[in-house]
PDB file of N, CA and C in Angstrom:
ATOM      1  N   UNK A   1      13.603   6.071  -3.853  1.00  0.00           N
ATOM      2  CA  UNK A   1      14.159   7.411  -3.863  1.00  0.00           C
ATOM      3  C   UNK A   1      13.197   8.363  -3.169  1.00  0.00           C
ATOM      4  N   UNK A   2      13.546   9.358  -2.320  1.00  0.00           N
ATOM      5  CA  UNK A   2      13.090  10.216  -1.079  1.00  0.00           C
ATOM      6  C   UNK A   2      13.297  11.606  -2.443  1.00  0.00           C
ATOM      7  N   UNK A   3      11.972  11.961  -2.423  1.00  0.00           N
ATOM      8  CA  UNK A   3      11.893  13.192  -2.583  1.00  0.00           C
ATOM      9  C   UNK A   3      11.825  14.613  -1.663  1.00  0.00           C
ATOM     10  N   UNK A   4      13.222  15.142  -2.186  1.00  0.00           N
ATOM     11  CA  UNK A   4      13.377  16.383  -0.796  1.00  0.00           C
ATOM     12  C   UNK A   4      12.013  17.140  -0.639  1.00  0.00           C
ATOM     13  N   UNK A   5      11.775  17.388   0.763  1.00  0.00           N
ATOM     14  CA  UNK A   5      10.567  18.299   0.894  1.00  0.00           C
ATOM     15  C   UNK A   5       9.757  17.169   0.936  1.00  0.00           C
ATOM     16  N   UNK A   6       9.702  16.320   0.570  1.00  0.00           N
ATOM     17  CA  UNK A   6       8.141  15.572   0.540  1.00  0.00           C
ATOM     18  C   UNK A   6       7.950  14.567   1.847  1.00  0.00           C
ATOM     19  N   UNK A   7       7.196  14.461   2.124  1.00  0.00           N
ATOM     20  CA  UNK A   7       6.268  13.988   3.210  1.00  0.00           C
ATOM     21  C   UNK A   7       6.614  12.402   2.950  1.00  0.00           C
ATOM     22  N   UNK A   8       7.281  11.592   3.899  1.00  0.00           N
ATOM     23  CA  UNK A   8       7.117  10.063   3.621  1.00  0.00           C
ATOM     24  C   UNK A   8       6.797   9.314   5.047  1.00  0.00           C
ATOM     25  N   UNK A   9       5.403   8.957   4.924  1.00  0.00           N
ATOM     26  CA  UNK A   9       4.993   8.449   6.144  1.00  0.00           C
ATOM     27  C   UNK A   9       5.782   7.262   6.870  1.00  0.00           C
ATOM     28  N   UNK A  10       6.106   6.361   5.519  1.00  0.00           N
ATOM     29  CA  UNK A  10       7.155   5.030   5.979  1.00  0.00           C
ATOM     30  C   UNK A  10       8.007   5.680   6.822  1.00  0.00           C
ATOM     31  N   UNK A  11       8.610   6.395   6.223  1.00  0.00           N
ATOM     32  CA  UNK A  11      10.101   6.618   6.973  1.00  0.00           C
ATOM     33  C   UNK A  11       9.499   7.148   8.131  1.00  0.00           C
ATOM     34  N   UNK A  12       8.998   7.983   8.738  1.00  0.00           N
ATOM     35  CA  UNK A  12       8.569   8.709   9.739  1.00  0.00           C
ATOM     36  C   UNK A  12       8.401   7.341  10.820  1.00  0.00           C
ATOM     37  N   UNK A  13       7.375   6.793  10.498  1.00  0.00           N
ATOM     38  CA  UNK A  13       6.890   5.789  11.303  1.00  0.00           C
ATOM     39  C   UNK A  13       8.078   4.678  11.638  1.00  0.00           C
ATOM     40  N   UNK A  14       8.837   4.490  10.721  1.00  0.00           N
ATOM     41  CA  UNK A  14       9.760   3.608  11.222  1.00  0.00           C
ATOM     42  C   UNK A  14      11.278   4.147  12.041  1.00  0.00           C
ATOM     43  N   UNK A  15      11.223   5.732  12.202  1.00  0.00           N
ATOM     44  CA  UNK A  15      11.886   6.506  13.150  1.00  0.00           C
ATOM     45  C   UNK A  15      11.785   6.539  14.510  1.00  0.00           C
ATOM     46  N   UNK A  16       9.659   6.687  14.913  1.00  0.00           N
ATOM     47  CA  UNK A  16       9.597   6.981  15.563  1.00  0.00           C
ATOM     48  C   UNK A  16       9.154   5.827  16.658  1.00  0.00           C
ATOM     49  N   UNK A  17       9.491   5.584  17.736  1.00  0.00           N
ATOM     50  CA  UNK A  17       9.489   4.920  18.491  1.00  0.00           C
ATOM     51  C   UNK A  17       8.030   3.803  18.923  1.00  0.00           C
ATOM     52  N   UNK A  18       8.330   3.079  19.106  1.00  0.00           N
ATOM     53  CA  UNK A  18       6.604   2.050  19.004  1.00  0.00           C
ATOM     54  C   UNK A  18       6.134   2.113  20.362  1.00  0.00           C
ATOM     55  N   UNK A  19       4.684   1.738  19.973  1.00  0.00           N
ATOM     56  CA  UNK A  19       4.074   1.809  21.166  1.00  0.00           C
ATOM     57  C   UNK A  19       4.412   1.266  22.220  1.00  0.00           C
ATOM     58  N   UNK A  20       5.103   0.225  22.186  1.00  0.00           N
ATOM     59  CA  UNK A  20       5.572  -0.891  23.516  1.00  0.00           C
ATOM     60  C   UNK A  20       6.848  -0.213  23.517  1.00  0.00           C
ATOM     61  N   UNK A  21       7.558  -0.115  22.926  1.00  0.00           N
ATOM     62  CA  UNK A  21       8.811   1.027  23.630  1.00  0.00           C
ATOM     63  C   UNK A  21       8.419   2.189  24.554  1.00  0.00           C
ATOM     64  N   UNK A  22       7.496   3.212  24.211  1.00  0.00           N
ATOM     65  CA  UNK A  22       7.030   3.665  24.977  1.00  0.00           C
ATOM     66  C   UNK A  22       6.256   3.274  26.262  1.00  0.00           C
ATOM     67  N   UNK A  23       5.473   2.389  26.336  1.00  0.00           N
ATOM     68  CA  UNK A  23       5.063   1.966  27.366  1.00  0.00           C
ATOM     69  C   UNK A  23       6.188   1.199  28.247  1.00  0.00           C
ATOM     70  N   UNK A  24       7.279   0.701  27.704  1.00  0.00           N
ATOM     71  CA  UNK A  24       8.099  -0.243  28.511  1.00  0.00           C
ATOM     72  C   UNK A  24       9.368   0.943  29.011  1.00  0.00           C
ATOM     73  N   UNK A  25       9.570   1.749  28.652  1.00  0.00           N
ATOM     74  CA  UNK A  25      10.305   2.797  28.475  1.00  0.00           C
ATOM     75  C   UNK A  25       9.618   4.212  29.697  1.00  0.00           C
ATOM     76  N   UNK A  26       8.177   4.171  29.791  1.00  0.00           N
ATOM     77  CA  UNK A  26       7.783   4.890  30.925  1.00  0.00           C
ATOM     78  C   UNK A  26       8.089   4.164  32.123  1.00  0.00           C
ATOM     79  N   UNK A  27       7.357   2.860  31.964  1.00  0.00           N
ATOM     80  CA  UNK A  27       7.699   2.175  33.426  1.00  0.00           C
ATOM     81  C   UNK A  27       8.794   1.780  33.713  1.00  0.00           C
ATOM     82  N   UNK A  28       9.615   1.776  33.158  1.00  0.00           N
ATOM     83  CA  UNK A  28      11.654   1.665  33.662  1.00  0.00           C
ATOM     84  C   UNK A  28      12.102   2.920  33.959  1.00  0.00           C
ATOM     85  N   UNK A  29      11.384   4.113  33.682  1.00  0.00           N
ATOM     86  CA  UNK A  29      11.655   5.532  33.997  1.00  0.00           C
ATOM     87  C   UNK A  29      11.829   5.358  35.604  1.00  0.00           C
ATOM     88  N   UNK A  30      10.056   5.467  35.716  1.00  0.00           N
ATOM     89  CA  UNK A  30       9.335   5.500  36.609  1.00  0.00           C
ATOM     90  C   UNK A  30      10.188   4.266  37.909  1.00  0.00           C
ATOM     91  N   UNK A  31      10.230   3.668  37.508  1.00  0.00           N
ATOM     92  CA  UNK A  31      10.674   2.124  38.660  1.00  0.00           C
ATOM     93  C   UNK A  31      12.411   2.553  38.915  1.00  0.00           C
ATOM     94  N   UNK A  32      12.923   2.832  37.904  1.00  0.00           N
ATOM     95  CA  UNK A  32      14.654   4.066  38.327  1.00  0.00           C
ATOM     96  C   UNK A  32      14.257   5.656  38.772  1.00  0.00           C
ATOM     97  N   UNK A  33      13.527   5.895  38.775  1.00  0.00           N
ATOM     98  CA  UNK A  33      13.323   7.004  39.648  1.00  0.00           C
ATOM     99  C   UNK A  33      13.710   8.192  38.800  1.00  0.00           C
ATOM    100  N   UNK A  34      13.471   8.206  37.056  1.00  0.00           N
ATOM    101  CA  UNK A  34      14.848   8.931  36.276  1.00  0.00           C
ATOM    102  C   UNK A  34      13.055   9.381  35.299  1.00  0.00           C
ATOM    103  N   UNK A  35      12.357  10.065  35.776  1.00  0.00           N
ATOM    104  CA  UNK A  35      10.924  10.352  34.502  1.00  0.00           C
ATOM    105  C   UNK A  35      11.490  11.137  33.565  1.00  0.00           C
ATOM    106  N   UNK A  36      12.667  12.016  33.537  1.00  0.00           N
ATOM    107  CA  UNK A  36      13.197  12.465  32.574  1.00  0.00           C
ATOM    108  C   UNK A  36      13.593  11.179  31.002  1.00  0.00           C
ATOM    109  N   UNK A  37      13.616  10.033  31.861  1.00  0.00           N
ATOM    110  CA  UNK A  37      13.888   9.512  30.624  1.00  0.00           C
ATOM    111  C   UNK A  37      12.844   9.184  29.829  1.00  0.00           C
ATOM    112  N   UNK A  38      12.219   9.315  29.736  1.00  0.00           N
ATOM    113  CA  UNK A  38      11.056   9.534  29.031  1.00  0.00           C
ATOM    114  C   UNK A  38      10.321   9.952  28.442  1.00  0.00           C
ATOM    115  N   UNK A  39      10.165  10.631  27.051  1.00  0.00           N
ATOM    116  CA  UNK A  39       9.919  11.622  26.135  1.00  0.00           C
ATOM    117  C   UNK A  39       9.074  10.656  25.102  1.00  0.00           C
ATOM    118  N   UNK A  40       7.933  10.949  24.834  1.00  0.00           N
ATOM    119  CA  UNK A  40       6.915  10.858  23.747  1.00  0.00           C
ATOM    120  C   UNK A  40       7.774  10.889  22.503  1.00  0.00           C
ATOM    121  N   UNK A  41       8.669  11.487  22.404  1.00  0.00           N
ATOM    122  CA  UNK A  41       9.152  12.385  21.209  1.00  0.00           C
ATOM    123  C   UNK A  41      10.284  11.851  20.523  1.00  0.00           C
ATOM    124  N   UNK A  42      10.542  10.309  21.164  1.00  0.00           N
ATOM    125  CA  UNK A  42      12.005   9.967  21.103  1.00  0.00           C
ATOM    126  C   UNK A  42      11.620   8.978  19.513  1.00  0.00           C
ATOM    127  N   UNK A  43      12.964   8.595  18.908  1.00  0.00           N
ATOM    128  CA  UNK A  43      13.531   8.302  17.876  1.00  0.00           C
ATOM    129  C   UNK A  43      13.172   6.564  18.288  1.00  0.00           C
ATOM    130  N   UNK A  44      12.849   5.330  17.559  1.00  0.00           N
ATOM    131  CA  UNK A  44      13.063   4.045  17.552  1.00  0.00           C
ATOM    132  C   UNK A  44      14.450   3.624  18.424  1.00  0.00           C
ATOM    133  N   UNK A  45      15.531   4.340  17.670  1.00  0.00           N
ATOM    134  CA  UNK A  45      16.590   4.017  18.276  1.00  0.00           C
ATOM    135  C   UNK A  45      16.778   4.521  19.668  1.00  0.00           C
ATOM    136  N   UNK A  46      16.692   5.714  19.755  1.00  0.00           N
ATOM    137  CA  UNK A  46      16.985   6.279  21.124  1.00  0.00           C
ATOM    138  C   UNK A  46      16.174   6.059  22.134  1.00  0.00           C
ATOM    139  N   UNK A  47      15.197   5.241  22.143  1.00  0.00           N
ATOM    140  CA  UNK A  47      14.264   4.516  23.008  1.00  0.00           C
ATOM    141  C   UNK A  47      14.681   3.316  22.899  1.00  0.00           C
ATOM    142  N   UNK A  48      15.322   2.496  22.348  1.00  0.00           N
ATOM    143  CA  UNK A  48      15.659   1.177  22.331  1.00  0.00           C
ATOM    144  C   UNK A  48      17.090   1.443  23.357  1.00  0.00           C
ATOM    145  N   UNK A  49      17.797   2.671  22.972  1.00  0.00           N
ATOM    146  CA  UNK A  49      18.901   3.008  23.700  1.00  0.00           C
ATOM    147  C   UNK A  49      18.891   2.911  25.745  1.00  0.00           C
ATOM    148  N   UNK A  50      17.951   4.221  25.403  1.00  0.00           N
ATOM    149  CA  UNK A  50      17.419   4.227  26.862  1.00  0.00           C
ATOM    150  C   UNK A  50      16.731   2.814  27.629  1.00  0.00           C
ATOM    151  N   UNK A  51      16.336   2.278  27.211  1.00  0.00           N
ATOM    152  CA  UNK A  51      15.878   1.021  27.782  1.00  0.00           C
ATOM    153  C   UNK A  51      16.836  -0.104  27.911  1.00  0.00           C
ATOM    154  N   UNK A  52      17.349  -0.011  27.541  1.00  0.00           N
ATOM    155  CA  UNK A  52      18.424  -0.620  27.329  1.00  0.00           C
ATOM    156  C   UNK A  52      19.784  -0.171  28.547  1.00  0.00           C
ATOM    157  N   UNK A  53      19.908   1.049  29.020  1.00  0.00           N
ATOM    158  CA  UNK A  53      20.344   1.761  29.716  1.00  0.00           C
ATOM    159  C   UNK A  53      19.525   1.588  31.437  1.00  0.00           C
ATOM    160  N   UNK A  54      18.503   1.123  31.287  1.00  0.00           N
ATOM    161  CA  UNK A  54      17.793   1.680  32.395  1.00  0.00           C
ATOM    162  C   UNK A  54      17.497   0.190  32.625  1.00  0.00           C
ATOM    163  N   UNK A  55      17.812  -0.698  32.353  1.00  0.00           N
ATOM    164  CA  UNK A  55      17.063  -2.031  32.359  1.00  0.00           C
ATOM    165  C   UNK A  55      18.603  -2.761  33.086  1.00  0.00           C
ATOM    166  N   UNK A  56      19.729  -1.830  32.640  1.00  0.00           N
ATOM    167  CA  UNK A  56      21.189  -2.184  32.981  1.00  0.00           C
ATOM    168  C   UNK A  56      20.997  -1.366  34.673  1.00  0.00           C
ATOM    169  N   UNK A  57      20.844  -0.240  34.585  1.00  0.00           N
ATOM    170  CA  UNK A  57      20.777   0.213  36.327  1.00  0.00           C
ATOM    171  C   UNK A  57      19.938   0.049  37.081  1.00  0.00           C
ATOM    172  N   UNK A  58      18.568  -0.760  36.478  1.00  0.00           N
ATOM    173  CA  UNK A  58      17.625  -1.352  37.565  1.00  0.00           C
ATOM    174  C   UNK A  58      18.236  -3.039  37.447  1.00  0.00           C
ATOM    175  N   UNK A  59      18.988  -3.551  36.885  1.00  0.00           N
ATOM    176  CA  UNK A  59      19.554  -4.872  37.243  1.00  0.00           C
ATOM    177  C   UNK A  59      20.883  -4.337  37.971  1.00  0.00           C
ATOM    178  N   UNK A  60      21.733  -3.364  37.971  1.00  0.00           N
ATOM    179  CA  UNK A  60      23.118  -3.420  39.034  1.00  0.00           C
ATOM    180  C   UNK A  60      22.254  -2.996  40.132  1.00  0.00           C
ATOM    181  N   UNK A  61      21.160  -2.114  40.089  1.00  0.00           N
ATOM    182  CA  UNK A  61      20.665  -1.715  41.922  1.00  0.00           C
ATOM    183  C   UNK A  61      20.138  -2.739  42.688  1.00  0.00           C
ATOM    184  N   UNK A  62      19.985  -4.124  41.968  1.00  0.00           N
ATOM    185  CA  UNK A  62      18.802  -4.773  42.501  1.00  0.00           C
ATOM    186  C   UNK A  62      20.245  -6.032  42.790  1.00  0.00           C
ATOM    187  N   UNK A  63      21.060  -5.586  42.315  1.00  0.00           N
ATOM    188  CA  UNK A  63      22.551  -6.786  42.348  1.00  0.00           C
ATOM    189  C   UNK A  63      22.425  -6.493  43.924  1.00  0.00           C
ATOM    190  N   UNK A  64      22.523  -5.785  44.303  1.00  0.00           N
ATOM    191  CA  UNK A  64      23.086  -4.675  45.798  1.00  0.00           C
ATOM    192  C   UNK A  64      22.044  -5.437  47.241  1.00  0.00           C
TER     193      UNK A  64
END
């Protein structure tokens, strides 16, 4: 049970995005030409999202 107002490091940490997401997540920015996708600030999920996204349009550009 989550006490409102209170500080819970678990949860925080398991929100926020891991180090190898971030690192794998700059350089798929960077290599699609898109550095906007890339935010320090992003959620576990929404970095799993984006990579996931960007890993799909650097495999259709490279289809070409």
């Amino acid at each position: 049970m989550q006490v409102q107002g209170k500080y819970d490091a678990k949860v925080f940490l398991m929100e926020q995005m891991t180090r190898a997401q971030g690192l794998k997540l700059k350089r798929l920015s960077e290599e699609a030409y898109q550095p906007a996708q890339y935010d320090r600030d992003l959620s576990f999920t929404e970095a799993a999202h984006r990579i996931q996204v960007l890993e799909a349009e650097i495999e259709l550009a490279n289809s070409f």
